[in-house]
N, C-alpha and C. Protein backbone atom coordinates (compact mmCIF):
# COMPACT_ATOMS: atom_id res chain seq x y z
N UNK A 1 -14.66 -2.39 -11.44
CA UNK A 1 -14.63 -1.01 -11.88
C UNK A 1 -15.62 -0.20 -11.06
N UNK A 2 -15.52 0.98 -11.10
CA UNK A 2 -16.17 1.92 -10.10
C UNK A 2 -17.17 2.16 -10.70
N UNK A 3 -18.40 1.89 -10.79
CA UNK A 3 -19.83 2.91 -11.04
C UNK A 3 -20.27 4.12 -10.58
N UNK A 4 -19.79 5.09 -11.37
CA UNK A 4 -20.13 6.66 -11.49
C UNK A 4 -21.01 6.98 -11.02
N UNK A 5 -22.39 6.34 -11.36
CA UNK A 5 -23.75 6.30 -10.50
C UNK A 5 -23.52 5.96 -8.94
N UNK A 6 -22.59 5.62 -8.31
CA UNK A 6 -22.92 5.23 -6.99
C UNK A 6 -21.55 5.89 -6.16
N UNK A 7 -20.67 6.26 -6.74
CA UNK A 7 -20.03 6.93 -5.57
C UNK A 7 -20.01 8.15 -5.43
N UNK A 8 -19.45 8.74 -4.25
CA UNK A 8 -19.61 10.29 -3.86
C UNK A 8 -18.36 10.47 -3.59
N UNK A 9 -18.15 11.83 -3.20
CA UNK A 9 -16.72 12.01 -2.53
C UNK A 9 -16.88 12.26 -1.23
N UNK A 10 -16.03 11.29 -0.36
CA UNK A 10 -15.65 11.10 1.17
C UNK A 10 -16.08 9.56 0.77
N UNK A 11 -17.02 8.72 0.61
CA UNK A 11 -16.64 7.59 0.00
C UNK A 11 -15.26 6.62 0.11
N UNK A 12 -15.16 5.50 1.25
CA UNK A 12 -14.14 5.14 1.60
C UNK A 12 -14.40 3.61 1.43
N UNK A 13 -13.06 2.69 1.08
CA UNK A 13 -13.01 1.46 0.77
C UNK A 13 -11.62 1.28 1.78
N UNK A 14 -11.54 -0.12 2.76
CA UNK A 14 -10.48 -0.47 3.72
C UNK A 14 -10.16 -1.81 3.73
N UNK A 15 -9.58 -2.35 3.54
CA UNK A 15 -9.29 -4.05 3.95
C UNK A 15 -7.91 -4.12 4.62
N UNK A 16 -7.64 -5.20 5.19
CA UNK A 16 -6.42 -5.31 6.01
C UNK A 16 -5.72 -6.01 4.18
N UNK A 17 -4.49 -5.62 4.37
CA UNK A 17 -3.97 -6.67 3.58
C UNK A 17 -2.90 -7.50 3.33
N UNK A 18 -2.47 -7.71 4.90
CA UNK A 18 -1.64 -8.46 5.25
C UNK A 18 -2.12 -8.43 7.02
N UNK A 19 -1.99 -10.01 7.74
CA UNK A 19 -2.01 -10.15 8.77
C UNK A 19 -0.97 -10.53 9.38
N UNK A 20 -0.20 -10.45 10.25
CA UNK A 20 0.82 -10.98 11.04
C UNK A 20 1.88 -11.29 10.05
N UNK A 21 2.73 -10.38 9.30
CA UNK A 21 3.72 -10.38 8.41
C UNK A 21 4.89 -10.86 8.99
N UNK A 22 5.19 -12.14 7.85
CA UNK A 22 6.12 -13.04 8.30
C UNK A 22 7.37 -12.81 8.21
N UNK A 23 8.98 -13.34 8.77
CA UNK A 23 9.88 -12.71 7.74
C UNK A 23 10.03 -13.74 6.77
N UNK A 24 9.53 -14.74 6.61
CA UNK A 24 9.24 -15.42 5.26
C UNK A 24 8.87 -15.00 4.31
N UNK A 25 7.65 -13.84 4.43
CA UNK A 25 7.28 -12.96 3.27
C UNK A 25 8.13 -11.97 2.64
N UNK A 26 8.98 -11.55 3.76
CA UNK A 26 9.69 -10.21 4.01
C UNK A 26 10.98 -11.47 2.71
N UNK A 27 11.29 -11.85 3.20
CA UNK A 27 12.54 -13.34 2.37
C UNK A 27 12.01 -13.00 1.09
N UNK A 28 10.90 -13.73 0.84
CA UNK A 28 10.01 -14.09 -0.79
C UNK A 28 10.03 -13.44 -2.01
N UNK A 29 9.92 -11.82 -0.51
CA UNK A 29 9.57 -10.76 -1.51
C UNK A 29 11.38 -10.33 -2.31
N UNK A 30 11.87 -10.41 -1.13
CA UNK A 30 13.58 -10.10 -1.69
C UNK A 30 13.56 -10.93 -3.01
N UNK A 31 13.34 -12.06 -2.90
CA UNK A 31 14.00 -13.50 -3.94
C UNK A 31 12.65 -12.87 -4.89
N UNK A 32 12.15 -12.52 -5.00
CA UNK A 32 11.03 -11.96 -6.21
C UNK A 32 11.43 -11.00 -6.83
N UNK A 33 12.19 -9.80 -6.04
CA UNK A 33 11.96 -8.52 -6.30
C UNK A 33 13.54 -8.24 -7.05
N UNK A 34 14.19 -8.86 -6.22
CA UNK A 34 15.88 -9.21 -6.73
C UNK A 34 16.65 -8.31 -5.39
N UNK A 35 16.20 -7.67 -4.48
CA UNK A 35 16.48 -7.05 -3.49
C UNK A 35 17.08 -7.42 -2.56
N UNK A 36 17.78 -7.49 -2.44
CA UNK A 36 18.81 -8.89 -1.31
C UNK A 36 19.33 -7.93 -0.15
N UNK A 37 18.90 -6.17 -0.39
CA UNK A 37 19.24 -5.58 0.87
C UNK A 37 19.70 -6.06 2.40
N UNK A 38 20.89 -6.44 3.14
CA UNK A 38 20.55 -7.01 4.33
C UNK A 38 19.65 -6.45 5.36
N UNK A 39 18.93 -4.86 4.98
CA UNK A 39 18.33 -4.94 6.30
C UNK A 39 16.90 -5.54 6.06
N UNK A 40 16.86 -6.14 4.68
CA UNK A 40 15.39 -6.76 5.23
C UNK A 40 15.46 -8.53 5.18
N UNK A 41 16.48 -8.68 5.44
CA UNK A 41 16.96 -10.32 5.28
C UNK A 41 17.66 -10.66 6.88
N UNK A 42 18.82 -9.79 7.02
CA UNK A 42 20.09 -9.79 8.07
C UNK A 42 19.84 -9.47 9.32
N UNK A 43 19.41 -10.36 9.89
CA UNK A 43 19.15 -9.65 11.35
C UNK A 43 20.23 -8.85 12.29
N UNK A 44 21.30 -9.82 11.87
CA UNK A 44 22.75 -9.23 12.75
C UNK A 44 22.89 -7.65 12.29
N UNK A 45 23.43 -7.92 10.98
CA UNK A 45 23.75 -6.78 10.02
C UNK A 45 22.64 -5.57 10.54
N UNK A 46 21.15 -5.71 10.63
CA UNK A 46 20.48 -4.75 10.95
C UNK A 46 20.37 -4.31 12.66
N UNK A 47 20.44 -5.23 13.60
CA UNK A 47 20.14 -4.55 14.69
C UNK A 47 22.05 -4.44 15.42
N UNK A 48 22.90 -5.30 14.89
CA UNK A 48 24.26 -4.91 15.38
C UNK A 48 24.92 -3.83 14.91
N UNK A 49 24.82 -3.65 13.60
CA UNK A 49 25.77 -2.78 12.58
C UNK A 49 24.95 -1.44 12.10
N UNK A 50 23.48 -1.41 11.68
CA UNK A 50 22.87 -0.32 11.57
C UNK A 50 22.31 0.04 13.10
N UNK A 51 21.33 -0.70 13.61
CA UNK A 51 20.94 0.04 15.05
C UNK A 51 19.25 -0.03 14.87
N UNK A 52 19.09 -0.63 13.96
CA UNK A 52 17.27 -1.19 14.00
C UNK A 52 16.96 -1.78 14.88
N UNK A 53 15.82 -2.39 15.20
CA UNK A 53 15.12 -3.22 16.31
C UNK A 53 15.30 -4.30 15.43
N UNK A 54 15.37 -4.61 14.23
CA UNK A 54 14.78 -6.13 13.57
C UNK A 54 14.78 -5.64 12.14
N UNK A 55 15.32 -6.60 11.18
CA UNK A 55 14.53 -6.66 9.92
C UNK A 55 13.36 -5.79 9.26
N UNK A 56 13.06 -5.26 8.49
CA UNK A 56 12.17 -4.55 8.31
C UNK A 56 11.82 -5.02 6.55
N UNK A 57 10.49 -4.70 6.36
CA UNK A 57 9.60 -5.13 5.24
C UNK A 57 10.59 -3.65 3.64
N UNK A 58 10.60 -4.14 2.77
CA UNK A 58 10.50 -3.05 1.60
C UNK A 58 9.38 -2.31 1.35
N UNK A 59 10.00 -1.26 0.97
CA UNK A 59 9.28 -0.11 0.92
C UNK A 59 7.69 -0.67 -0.32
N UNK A 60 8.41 -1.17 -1.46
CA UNK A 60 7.77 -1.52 -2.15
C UNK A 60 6.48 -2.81 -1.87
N UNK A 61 7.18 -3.72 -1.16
CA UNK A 61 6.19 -4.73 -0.40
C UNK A 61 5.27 -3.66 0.00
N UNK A 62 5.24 -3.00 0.79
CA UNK A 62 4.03 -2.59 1.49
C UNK A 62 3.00 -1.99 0.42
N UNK A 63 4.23 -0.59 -0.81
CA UNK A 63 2.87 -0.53 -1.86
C UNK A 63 2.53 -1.57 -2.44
N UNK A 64 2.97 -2.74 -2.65
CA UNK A 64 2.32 -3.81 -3.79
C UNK A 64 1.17 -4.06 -2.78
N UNK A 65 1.38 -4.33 -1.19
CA UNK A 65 0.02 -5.21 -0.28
C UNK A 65 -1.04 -3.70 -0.77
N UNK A 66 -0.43 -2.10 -0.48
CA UNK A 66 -1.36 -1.23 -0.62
C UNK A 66 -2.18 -1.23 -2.09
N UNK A 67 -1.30 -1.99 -2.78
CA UNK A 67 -1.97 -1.93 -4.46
C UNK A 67 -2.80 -2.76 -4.10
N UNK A 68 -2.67 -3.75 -3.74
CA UNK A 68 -3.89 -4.84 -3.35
C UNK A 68 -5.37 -4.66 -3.24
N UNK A 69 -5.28 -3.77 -1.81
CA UNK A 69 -6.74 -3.09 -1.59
C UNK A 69 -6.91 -2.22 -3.03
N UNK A 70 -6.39 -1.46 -3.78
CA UNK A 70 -6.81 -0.54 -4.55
C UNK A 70 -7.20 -1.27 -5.82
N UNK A 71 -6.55 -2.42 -6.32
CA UNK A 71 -7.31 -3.01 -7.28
C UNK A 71 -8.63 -3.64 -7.17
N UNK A 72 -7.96 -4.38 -5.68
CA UNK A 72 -9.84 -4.81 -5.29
C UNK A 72 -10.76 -3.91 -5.27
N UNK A 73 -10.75 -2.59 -4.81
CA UNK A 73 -11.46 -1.26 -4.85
C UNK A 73 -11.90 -1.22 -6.22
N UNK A 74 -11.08 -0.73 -7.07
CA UNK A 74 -11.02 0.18 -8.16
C UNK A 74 -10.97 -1.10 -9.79
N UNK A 75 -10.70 -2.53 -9.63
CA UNK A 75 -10.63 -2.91 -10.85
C UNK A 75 -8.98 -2.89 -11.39
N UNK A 76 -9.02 -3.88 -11.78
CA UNK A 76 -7.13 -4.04 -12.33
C UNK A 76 -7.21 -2.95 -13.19
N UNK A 77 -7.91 -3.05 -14.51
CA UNK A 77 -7.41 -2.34 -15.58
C UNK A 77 -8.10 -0.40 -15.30
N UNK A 78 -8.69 -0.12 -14.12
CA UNK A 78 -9.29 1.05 -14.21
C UNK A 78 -8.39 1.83 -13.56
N UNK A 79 -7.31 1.51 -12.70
CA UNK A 79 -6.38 2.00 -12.36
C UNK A 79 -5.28 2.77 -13.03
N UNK A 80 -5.72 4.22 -12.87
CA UNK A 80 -4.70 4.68 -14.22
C UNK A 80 -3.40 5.62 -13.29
N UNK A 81 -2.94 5.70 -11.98
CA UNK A 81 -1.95 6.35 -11.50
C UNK A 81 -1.76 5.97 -10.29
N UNK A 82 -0.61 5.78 -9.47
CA UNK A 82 -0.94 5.31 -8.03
C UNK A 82 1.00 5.62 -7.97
N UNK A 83 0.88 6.08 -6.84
CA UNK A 83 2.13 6.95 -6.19
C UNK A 83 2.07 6.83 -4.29
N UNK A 84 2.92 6.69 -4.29
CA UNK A 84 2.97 6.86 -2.55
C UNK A 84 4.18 7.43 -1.99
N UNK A 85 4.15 7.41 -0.94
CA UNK A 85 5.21 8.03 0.46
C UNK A 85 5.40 7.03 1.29
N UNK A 86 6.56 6.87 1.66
CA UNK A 86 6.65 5.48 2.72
C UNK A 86 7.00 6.43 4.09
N UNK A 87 6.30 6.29 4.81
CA UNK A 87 6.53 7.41 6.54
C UNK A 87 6.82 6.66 7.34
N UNK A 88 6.69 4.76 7.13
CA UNK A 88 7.56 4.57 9.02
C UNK A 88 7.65 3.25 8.10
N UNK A 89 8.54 2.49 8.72
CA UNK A 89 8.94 0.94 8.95
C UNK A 89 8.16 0.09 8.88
N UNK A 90 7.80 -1.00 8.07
CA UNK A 90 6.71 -1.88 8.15
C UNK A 90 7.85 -3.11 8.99
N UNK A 91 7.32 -3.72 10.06
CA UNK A 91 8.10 -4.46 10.78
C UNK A 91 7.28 -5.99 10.57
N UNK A 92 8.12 -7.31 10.79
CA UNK A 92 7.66 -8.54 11.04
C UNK A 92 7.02 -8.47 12.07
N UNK A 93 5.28 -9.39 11.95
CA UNK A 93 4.42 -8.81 12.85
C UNK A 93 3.35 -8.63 12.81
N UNK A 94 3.60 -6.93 11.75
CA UNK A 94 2.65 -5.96 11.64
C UNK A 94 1.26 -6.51 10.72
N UNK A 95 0.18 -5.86 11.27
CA UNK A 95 -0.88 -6.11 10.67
C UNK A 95 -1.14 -4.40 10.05
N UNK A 96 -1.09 -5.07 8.46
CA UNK A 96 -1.62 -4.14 7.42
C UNK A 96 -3.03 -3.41 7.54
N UNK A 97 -3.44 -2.41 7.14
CA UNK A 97 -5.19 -1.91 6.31
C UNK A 97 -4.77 -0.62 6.10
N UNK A 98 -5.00 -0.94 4.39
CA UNK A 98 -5.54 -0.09 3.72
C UNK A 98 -6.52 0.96 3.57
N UNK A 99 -6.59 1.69 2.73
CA UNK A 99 -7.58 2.92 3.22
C UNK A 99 -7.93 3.70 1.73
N UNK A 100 -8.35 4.15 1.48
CA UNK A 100 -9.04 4.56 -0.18
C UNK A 100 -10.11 5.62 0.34
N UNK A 101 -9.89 6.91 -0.32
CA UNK A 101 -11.13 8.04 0.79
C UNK A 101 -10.91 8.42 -1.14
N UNK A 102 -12.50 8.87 -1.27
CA UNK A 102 -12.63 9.49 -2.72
C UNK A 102 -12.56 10.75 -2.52
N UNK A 103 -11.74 11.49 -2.82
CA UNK A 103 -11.36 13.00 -2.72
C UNK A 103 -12.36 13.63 -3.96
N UNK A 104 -12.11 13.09 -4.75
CA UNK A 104 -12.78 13.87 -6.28
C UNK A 104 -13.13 13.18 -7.44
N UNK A 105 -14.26 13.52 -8.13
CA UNK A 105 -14.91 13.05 -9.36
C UNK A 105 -14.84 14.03 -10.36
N UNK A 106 -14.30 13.45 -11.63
CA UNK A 106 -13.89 14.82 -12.62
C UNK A 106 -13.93 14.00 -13.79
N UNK A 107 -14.22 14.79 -15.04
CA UNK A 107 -14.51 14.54 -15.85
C UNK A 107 -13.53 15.01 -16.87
N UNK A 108 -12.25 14.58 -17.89
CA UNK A 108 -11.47 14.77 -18.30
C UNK A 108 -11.11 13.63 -19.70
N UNK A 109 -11.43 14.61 -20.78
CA UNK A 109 -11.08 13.49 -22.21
C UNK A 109 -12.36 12.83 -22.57
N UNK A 110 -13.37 13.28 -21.71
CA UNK A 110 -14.26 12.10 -21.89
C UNK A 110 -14.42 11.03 -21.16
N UNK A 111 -14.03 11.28 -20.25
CA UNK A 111 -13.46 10.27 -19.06
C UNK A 111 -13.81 10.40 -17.30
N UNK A 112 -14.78 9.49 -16.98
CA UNK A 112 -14.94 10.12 -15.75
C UNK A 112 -13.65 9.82 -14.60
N UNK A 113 -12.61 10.16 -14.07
CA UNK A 113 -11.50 9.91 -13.22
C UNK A 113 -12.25 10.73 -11.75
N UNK A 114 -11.91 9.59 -10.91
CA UNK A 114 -11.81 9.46 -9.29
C UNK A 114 -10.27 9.76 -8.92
N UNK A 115 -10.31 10.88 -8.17
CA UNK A 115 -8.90 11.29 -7.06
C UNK A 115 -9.04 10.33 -6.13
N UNK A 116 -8.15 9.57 -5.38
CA UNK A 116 -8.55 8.87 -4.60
C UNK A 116 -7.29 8.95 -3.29
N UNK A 117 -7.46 9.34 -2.62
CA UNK A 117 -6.17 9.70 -1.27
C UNK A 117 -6.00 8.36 -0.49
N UNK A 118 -5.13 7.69 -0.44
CA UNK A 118 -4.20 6.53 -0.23
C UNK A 118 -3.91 6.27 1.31
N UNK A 119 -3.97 5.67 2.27
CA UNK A 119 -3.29 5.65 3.41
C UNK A 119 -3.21 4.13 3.90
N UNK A 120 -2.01 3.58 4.32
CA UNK A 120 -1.57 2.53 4.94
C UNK A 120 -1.35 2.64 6.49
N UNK A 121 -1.70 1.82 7.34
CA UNK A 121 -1.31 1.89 8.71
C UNK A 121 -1.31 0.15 9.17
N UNK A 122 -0.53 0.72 10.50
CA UNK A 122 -0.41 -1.12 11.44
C UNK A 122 -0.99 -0.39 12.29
N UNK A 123 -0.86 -1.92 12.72
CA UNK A 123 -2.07 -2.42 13.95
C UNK A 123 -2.07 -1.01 15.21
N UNK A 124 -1.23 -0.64 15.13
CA UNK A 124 -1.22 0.40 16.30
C UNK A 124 -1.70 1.68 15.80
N UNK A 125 -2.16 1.61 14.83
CA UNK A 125 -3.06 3.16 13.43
C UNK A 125 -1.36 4.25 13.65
N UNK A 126 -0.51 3.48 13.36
CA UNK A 126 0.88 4.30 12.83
C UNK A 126 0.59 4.27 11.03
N UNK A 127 0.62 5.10 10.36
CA UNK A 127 0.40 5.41 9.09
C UNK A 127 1.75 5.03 8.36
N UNK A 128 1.90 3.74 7.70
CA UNK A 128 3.13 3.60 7.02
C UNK A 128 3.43 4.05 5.70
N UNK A 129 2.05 4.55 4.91
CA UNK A 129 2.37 4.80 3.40
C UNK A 129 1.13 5.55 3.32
N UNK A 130 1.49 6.74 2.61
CA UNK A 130 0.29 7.71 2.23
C UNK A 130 0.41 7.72 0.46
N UNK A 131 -0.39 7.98 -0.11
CA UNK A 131 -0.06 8.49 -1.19
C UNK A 131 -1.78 8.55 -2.15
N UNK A 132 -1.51 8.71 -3.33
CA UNK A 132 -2.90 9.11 -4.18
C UNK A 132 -2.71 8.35 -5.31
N UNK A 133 -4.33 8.07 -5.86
CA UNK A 133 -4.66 6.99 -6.90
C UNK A 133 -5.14 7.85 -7.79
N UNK A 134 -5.83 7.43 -9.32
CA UNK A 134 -6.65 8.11 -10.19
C UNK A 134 -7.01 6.77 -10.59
N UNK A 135 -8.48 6.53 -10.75
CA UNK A 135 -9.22 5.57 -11.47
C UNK A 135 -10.48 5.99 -12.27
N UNK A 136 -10.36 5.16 -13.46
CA UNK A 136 -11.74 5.51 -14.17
C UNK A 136 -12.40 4.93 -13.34
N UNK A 137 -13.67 5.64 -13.73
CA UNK A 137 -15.13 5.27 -13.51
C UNK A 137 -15.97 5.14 -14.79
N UNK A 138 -16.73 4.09 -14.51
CA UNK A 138 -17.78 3.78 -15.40
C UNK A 138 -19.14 4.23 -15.65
């Protein structure tokens, strides 16, 4: 959980959270998620019939790896909103990091809540997922 006493705003938390993404993961996550989409399974289907380079990761895989960093940040249960934007292709490969910038500290209900502005990128700092958090603070 976040201690109120110690953060500020601009305040940033980063971890990679995925390295060299497999399409084994990219597989796992289908057979988990129930998503059997071919373009993130079908290689033919995606680079013959749609016109992709390759297979590509779910949208959702990438927020669950982005939820990752933010619980480690912020605490499982202090996490009270988290939303994103998916802006490019997470490809087999790619190396993940996360990003957490504290926009704002506010006080609401009795409640101290952190704004927290969201950003995902690969290895090449292409930004794959933006989006914003709200977490208590303690």
């Amino acid at each position: 959980m976040l201690d109120k006493s110690k953060i500020n705003v601009g305040d940033t938390h980063s971890e990679v959270v995925v390295e060299d993404l497999k399409r084994t993961q990219i597989v796992q996550y289908a057979g988990a998620s129930g998503d059997y989409n071919p373009l993130h399974s079908d290689e033919i289907f995606t680079t013959k019939v749609v016109g992709y380079p390759s297979v590509f990761a779910h949208g959702m895989l990438s927020m669950g790896l982005t939820g990752k960093m933010l619980t480690n940040y912020v605490g499982d249960a202090s996490l009270k909103k988290f939303g994103v934007r998916f802006t490019n292709q997470v490809w087999p490969g790619d190396t993940l990091t996360s990003k957490a910038t504290v926009m704002s500290i506010r006080e609401e209900d009795g409640e101290t809540l952190v704004d927290l502005n969201i950003e995902t990128t690969n290895q090449d700092d292409v930004t794959v997922i933006t989006g914003s958090a709200v977490a208590l603070a303690k």
